[in-house]
N, C-alpha and C. Protein backbone atom coordinates (compact mmCIF):
# COMPACT_ATOMS: atom_id res chain seq x y z
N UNK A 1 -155.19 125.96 -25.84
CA UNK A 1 -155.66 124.69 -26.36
C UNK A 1 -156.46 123.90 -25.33
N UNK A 2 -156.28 123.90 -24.20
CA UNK A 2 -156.77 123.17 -22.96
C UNK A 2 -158.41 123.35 -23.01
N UNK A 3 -158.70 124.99 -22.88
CA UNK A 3 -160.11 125.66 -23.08
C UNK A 3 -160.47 125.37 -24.13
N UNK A 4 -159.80 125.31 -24.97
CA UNK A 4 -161.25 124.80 -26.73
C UNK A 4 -161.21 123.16 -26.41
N UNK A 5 -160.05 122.53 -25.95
CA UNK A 5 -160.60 120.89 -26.20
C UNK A 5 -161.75 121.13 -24.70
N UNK A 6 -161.67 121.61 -23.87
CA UNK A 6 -162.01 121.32 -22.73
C UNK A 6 -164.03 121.51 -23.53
N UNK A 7 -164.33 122.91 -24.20
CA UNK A 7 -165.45 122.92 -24.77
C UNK A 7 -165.89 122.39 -26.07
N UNK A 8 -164.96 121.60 -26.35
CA UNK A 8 -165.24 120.50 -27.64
C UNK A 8 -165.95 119.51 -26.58
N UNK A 9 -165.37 118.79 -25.54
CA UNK A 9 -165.96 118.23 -25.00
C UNK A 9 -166.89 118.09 -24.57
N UNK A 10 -167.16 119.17 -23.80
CA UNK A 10 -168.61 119.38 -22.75
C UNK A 10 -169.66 119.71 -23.92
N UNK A 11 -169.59 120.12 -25.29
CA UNK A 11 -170.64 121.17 -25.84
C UNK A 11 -170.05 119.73 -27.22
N UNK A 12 -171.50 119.18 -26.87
CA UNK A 12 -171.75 118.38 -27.90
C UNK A 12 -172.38 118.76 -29.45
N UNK A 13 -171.36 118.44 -30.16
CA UNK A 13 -171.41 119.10 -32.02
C UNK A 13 -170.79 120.12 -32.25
N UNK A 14 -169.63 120.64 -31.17
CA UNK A 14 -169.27 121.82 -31.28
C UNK A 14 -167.97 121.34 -31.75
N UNK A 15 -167.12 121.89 -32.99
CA UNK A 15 -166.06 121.60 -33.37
C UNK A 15 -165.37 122.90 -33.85
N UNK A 16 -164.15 123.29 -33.00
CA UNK A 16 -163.06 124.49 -33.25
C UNK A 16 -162.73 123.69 -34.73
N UNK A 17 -162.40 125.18 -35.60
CA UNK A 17 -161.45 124.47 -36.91
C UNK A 17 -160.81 125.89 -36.92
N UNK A 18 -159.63 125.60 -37.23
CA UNK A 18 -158.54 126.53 -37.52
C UNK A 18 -158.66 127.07 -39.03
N UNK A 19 -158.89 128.35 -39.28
CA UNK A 19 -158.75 128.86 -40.78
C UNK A 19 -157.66 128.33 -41.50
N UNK A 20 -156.57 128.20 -41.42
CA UNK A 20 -155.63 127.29 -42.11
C UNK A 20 -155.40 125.99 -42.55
N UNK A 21 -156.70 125.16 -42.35
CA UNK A 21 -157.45 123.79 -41.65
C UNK A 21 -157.34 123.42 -43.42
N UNK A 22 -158.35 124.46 -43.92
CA UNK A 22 -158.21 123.39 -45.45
C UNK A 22 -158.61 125.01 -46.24
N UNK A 23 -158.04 124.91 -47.75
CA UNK A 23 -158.13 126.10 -48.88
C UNK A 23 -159.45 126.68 -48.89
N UNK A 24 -160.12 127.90 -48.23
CA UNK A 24 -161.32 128.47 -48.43
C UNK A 24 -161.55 128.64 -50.05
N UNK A 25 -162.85 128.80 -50.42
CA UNK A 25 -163.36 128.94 -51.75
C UNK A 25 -163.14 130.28 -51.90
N UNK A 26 -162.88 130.89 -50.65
CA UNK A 26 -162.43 132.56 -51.23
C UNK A 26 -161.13 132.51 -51.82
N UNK A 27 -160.52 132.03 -51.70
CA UNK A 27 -158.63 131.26 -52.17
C UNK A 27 -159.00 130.76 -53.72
N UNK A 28 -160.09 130.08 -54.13
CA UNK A 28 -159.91 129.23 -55.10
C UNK A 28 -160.78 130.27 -56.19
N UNK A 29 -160.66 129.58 -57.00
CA UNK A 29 -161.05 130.14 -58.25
C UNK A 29 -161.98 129.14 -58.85
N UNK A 30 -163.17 129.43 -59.38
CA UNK A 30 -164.72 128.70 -59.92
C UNK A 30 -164.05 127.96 -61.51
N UNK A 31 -163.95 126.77 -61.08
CA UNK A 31 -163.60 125.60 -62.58
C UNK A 31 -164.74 125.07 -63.22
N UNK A 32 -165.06 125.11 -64.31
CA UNK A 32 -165.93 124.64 -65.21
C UNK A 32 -165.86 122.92 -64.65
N UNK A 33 -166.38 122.00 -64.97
CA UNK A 33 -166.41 120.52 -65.12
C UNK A 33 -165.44 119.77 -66.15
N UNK A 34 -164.77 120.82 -67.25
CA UNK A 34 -163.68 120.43 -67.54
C UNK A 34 -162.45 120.16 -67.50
N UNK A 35 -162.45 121.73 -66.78
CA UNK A 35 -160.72 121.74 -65.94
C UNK A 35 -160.69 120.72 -64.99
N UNK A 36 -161.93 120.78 -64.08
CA UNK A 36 -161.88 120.32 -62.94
C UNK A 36 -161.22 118.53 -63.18
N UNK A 37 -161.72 117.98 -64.40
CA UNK A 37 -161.52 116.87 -65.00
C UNK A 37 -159.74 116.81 -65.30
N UNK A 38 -159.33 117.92 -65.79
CA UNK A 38 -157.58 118.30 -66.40
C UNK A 38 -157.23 118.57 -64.90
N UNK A 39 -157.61 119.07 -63.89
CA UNK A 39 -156.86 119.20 -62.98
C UNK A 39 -156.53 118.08 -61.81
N UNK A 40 -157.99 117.11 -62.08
CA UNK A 40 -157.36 115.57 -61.68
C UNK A 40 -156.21 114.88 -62.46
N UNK A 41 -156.32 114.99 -63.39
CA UNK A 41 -155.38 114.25 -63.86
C UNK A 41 -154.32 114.67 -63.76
N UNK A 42 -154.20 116.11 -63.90
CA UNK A 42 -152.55 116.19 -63.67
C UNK A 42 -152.02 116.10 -62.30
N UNK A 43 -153.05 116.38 -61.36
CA UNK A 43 -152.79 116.13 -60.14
C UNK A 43 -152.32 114.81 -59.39
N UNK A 44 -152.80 114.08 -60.14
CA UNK A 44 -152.25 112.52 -60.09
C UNK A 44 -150.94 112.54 -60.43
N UNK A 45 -150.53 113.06 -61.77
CA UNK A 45 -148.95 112.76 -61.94
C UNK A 45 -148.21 113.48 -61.32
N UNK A 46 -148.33 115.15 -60.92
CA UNK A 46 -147.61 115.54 -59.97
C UNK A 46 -147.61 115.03 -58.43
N UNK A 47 -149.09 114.22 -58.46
CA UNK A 47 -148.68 113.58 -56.81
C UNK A 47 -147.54 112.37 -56.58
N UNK A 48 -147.29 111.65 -57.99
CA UNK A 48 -146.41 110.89 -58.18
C UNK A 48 -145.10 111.10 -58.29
N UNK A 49 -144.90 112.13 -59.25
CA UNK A 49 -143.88 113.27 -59.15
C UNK A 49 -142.82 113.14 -58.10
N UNK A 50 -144.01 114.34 -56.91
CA UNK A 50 -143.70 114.53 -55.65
C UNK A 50 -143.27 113.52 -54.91
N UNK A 51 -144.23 112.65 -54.68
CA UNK A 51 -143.70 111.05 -54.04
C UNK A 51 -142.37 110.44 -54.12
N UNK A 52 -142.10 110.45 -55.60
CA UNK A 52 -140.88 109.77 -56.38
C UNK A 52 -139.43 111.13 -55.51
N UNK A 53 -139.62 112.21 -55.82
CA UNK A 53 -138.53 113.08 -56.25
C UNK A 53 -138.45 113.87 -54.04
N UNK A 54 -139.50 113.70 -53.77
CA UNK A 54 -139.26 114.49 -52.01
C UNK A 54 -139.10 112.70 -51.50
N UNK A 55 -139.30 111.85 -51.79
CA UNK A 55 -139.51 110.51 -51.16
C UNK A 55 -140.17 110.46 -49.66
N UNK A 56 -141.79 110.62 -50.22
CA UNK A 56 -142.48 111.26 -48.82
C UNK A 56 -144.08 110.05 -49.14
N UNK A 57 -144.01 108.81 -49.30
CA UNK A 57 -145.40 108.49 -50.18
C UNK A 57 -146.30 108.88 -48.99
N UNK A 58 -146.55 109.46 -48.00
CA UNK A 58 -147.50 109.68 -47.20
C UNK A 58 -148.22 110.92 -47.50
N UNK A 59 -147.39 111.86 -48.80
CA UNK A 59 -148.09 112.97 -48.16
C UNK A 59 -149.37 113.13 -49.55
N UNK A 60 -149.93 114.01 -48.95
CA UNK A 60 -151.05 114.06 -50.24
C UNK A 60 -150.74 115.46 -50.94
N UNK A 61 -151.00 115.09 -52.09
CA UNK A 61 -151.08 116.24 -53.06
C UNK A 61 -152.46 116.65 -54.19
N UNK A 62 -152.57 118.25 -53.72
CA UNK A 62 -153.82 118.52 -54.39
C UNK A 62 -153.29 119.52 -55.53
N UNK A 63 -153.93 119.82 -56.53
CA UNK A 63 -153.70 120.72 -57.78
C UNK A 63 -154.87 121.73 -57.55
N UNK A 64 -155.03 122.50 -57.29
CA UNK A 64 -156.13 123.57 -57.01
C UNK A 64 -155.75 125.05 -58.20
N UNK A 65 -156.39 125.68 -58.59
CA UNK A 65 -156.43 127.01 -58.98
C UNK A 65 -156.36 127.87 -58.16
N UNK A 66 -155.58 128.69 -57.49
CA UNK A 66 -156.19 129.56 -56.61
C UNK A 66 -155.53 131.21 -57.11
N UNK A 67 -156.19 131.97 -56.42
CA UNK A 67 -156.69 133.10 -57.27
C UNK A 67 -155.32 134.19 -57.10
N UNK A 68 -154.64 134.04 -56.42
CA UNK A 68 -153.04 134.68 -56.31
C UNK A 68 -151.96 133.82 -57.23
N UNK A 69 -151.59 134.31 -58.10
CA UNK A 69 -150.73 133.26 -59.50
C UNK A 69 -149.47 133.05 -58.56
N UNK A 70 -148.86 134.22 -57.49
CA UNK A 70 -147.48 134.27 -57.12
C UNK A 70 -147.61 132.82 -56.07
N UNK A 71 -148.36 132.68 -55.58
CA UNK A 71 -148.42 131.83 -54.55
C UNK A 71 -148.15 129.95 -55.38
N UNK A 72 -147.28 129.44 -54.94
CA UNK A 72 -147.13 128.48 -56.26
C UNK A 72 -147.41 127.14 -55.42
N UNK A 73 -146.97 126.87 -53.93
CA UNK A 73 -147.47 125.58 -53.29
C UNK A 73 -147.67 126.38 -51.64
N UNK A 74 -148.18 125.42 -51.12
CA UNK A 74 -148.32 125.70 -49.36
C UNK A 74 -148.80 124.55 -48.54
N UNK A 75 -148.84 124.22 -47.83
CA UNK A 75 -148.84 123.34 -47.12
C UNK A 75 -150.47 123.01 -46.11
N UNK A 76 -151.50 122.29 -46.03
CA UNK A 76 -152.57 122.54 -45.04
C UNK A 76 -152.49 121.13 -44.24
N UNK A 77 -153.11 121.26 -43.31
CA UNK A 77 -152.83 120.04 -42.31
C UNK A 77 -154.42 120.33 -41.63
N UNK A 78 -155.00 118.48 -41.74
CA UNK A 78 -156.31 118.35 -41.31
C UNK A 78 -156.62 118.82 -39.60
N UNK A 79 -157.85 119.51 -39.03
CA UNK A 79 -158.17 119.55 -37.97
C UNK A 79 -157.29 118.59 -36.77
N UNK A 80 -157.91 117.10 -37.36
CA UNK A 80 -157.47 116.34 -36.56
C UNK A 80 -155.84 115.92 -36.05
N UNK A 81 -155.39 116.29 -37.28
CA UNK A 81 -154.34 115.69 -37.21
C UNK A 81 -152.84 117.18 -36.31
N UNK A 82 -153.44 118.42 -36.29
CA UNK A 82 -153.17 119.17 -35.87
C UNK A 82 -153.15 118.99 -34.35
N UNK A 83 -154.42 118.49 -34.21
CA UNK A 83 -155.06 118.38 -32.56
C UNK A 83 -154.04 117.35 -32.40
N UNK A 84 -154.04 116.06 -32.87
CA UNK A 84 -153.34 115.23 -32.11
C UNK A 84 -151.50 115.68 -32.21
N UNK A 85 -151.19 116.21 -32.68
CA UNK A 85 -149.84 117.34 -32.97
C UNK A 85 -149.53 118.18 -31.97
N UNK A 86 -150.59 118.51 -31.48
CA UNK A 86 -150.64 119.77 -30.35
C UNK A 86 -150.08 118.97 -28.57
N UNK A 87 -151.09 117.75 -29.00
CA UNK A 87 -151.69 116.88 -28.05
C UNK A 87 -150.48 116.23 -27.94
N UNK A 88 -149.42 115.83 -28.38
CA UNK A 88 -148.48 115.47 -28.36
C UNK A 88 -147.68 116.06 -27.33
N UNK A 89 -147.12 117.56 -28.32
CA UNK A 89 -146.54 118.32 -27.68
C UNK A 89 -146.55 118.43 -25.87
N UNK A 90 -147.94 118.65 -25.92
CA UNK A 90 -148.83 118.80 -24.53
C UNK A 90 -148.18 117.90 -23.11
N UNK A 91 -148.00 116.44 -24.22
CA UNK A 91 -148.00 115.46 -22.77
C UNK A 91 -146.86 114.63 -22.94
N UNK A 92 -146.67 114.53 -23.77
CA UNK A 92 -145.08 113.62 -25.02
C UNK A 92 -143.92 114.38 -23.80
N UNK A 93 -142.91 113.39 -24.20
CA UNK A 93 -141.67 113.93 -23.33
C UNK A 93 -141.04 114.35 -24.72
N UNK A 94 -141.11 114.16 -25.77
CA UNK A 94 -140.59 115.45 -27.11
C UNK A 94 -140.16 114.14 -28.37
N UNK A 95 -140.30 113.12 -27.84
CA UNK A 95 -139.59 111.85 -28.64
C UNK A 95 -140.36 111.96 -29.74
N UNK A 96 -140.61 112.02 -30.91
CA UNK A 96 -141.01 111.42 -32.37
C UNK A 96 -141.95 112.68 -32.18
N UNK A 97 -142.04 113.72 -31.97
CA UNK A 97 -142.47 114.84 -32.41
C UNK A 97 -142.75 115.27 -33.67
N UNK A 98 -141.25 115.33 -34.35
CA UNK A 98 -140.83 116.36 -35.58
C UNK A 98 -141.44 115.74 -36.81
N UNK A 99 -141.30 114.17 -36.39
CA UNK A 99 -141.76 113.16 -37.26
C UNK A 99 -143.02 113.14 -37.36
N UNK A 100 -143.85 113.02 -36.13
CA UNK A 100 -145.33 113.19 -36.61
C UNK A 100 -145.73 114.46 -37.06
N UNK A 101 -145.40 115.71 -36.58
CA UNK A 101 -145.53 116.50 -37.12
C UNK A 101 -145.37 116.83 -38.94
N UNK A 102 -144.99 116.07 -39.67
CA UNK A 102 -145.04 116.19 -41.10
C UNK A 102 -145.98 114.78 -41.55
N UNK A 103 -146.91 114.30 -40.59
CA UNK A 103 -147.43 113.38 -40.76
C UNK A 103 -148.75 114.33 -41.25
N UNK A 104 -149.19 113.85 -42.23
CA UNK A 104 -151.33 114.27 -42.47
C UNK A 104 -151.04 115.14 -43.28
N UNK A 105 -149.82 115.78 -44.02
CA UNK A 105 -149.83 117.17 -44.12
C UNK A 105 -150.17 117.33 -45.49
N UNK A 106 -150.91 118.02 -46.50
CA UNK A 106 -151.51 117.99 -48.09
C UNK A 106 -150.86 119.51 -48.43
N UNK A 107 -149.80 118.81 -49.68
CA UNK A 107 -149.40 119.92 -50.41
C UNK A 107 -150.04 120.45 -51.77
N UNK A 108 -150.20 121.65 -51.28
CA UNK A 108 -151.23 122.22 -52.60
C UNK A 108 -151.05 122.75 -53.40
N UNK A 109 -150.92 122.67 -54.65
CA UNK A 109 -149.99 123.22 -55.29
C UNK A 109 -151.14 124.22 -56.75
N UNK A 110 -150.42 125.17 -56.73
CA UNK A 110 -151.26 126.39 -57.65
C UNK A 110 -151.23 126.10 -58.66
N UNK A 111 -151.76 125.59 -59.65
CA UNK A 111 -152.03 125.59 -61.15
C UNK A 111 -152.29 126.78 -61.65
N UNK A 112 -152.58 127.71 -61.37
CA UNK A 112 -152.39 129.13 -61.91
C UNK A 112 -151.11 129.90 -61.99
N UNK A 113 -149.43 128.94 -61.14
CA UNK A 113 -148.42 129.31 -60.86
C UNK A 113 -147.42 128.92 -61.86
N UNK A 114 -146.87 129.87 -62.30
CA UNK A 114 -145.59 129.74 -63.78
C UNK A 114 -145.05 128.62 -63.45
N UNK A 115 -144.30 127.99 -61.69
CA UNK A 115 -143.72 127.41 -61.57
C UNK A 115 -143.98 126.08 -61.71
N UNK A 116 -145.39 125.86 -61.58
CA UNK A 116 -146.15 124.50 -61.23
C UNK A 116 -146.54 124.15 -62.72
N UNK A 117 -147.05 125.02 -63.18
CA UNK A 117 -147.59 124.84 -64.85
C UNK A 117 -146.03 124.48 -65.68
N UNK A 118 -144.63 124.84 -65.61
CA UNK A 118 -143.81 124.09 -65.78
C UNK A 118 -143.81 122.79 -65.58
N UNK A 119 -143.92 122.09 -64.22
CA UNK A 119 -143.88 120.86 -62.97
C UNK A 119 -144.60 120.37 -64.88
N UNK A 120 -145.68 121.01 -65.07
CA UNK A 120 -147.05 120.06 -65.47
C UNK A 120 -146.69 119.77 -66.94
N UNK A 121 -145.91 120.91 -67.22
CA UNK A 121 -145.46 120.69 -68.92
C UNK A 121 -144.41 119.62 -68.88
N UNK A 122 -143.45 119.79 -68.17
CA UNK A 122 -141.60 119.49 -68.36
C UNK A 122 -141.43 118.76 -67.21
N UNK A 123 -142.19 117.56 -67.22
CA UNK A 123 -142.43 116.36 -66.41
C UNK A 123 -140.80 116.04 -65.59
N UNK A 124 -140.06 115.97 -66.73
CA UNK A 124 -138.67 115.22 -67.06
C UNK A 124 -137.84 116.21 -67.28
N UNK A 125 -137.97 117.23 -67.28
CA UNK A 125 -136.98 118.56 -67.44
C UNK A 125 -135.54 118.66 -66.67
N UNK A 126 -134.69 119.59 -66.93
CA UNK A 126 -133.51 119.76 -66.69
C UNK A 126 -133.80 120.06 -65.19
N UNK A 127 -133.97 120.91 -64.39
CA UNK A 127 -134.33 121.31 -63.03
C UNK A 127 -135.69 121.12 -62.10
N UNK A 128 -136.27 119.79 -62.75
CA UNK A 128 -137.21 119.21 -61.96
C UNK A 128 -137.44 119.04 -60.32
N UNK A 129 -136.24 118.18 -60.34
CA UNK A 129 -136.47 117.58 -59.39
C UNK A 129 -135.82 118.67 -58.24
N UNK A 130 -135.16 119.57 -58.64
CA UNK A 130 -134.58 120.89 -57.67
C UNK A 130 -136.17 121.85 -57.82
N UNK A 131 -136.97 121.77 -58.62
CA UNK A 131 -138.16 122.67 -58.51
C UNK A 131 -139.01 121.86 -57.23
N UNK A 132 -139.04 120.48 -57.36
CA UNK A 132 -139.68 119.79 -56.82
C UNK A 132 -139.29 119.99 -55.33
N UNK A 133 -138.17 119.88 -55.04
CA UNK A 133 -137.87 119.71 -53.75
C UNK A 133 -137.80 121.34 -52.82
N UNK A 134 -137.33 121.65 -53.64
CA UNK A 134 -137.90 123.30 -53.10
C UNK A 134 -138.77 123.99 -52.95
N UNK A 135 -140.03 123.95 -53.79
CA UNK A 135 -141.13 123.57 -53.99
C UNK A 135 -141.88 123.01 -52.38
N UNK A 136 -141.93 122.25 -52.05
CA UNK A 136 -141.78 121.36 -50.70
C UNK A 136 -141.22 122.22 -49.63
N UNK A 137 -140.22 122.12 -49.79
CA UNK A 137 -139.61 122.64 -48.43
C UNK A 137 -139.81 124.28 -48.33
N UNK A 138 -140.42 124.53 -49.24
CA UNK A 138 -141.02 126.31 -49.33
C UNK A 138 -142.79 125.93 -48.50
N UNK A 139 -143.03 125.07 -48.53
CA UNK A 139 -144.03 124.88 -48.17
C UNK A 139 -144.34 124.76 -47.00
N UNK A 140 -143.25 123.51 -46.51
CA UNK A 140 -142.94 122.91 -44.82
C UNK A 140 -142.74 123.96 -44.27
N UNK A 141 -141.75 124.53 -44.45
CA UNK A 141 -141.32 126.27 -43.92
C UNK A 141 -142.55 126.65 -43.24
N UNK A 142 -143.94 126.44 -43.49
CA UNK A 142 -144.89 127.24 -43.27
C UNK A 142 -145.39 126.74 -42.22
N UNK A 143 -144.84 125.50 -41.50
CA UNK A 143 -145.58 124.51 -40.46
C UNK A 143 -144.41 124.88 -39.46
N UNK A 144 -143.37 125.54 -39.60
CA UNK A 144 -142.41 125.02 -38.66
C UNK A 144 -140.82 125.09 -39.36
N UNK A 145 -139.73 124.90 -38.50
CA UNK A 145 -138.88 125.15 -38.84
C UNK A 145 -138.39 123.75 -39.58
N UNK A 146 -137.30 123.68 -40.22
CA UNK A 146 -137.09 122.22 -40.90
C UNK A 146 -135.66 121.69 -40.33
N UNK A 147 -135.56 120.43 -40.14
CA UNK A 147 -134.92 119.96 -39.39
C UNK A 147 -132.90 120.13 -39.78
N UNK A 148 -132.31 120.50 -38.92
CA UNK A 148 -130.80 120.32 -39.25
C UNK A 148 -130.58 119.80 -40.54
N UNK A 149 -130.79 118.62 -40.77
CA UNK A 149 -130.51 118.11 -42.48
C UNK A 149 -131.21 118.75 -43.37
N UNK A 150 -132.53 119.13 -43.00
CA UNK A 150 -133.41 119.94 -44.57
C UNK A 150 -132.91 121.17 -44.58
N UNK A 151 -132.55 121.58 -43.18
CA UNK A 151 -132.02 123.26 -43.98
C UNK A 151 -130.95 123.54 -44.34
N UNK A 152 -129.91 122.52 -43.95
CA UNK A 152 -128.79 122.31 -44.76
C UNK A 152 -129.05 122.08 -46.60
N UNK A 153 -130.11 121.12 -46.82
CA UNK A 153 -130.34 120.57 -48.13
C UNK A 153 -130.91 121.90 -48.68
N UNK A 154 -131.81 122.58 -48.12
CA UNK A 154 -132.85 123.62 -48.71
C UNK A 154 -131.88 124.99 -48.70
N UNK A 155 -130.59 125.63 -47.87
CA UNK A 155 -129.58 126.33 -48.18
C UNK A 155 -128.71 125.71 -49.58
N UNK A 156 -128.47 124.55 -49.56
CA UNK A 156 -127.45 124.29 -50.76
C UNK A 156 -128.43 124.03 -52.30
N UNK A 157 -129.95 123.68 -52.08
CA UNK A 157 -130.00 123.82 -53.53
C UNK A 157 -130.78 125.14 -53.52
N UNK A 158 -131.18 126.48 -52.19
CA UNK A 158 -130.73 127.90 -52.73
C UNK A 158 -129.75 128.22 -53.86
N UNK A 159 -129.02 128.18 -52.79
CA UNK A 159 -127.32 128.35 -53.61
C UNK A 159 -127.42 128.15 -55.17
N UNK A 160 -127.66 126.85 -55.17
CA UNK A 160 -127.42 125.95 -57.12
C UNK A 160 -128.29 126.96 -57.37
N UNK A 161 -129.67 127.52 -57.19
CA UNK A 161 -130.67 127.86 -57.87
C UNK A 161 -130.19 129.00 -58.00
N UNK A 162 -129.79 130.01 -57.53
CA UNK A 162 -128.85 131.17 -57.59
C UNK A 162 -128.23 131.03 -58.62
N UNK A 163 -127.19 130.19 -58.51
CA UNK A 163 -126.29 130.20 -59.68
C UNK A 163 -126.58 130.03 -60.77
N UNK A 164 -128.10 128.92 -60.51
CA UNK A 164 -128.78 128.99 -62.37
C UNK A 164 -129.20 130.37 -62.91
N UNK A 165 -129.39 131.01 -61.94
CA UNK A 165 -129.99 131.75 -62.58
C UNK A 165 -129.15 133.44 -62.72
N UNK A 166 -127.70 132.91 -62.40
CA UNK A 166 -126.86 133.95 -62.63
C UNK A 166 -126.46 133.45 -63.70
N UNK A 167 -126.40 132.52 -64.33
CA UNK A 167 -125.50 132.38 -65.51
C UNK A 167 -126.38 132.84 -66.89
């Protein structure tokens, strides 16, 4: 990290971006001007959703198509906000780390995914808010490990989800 900020600096207009930075168009799938219209909107209520049911109003939520159906949410985090994450790490004595680290972060969630196209039907459904939160923390998973309390929370509604689906 030292060597790329060090030539961000010196080499003016030159900007490192990490492939994981934001959803390539090779990921997404080509929407008419209609969907694209249905996929704002629902994207709005699942960003509300999310807000209400993870109690996170910082984070952003996008509704995208993307071209793998199994893949149902994931997590991307802006250039910047990575750098200053890193930059932390770097010089920080470790205090409020974990916390900024889930700061900037946009959950994306697959509209091509059985699980999410539920989210979109069954607003108010019986296992919402356990889709919701797992959902999430399947996502965070992907930034990092989750803290003593979430993987306690994210082992026990495993568990429930197990059992729903043994009975």
């Amino acid at each position: 990290m030292p060597f790329i900020n060090q030539l961000e600096m010196k080499n003016e207009g030159v900007i490192f971006k990490r492939i994981d930075e934001d959803l390539s168009d090779a990921l997404k799938t080509k929407n008419s001007a209609k969907v694209e219209e249905e996929l704002k909107a629902n994207e709005e209520e699942l960003a509300k959703l999310f807000k209400k049911i993870v109690k996170k109003d910082n984070i952003k939520v996008k509704l995208e198509k993307l071209k793998n159906k199994d893949i149902s949410a994931m997590m991307t985090m802006s250039g910047e906000t990575r750098k200053m994450q890193e930059m932390m790490r770097m010089y920080a004595s470790g205090m409020g780390i974990d916390e900024f680290s889930k700061e900037g972060l946009t959950l994306v969630l697959n509209a091509n995914n059985k699980l999410v196209q539920f989210l979109i039907e069954e607003k108010d459904g019986e296992n919402v808010n356990l889709i919701c939160e797992q959902l999430f923390d399947l996502a965070l998973i992907q930034h990092g490990p989750l803290s003593p309390d979430e993987m306690t929370k994210f082992v026990q509604r495993s568990n429930k989800i197990m059992m729903i689906l043994a009975k």
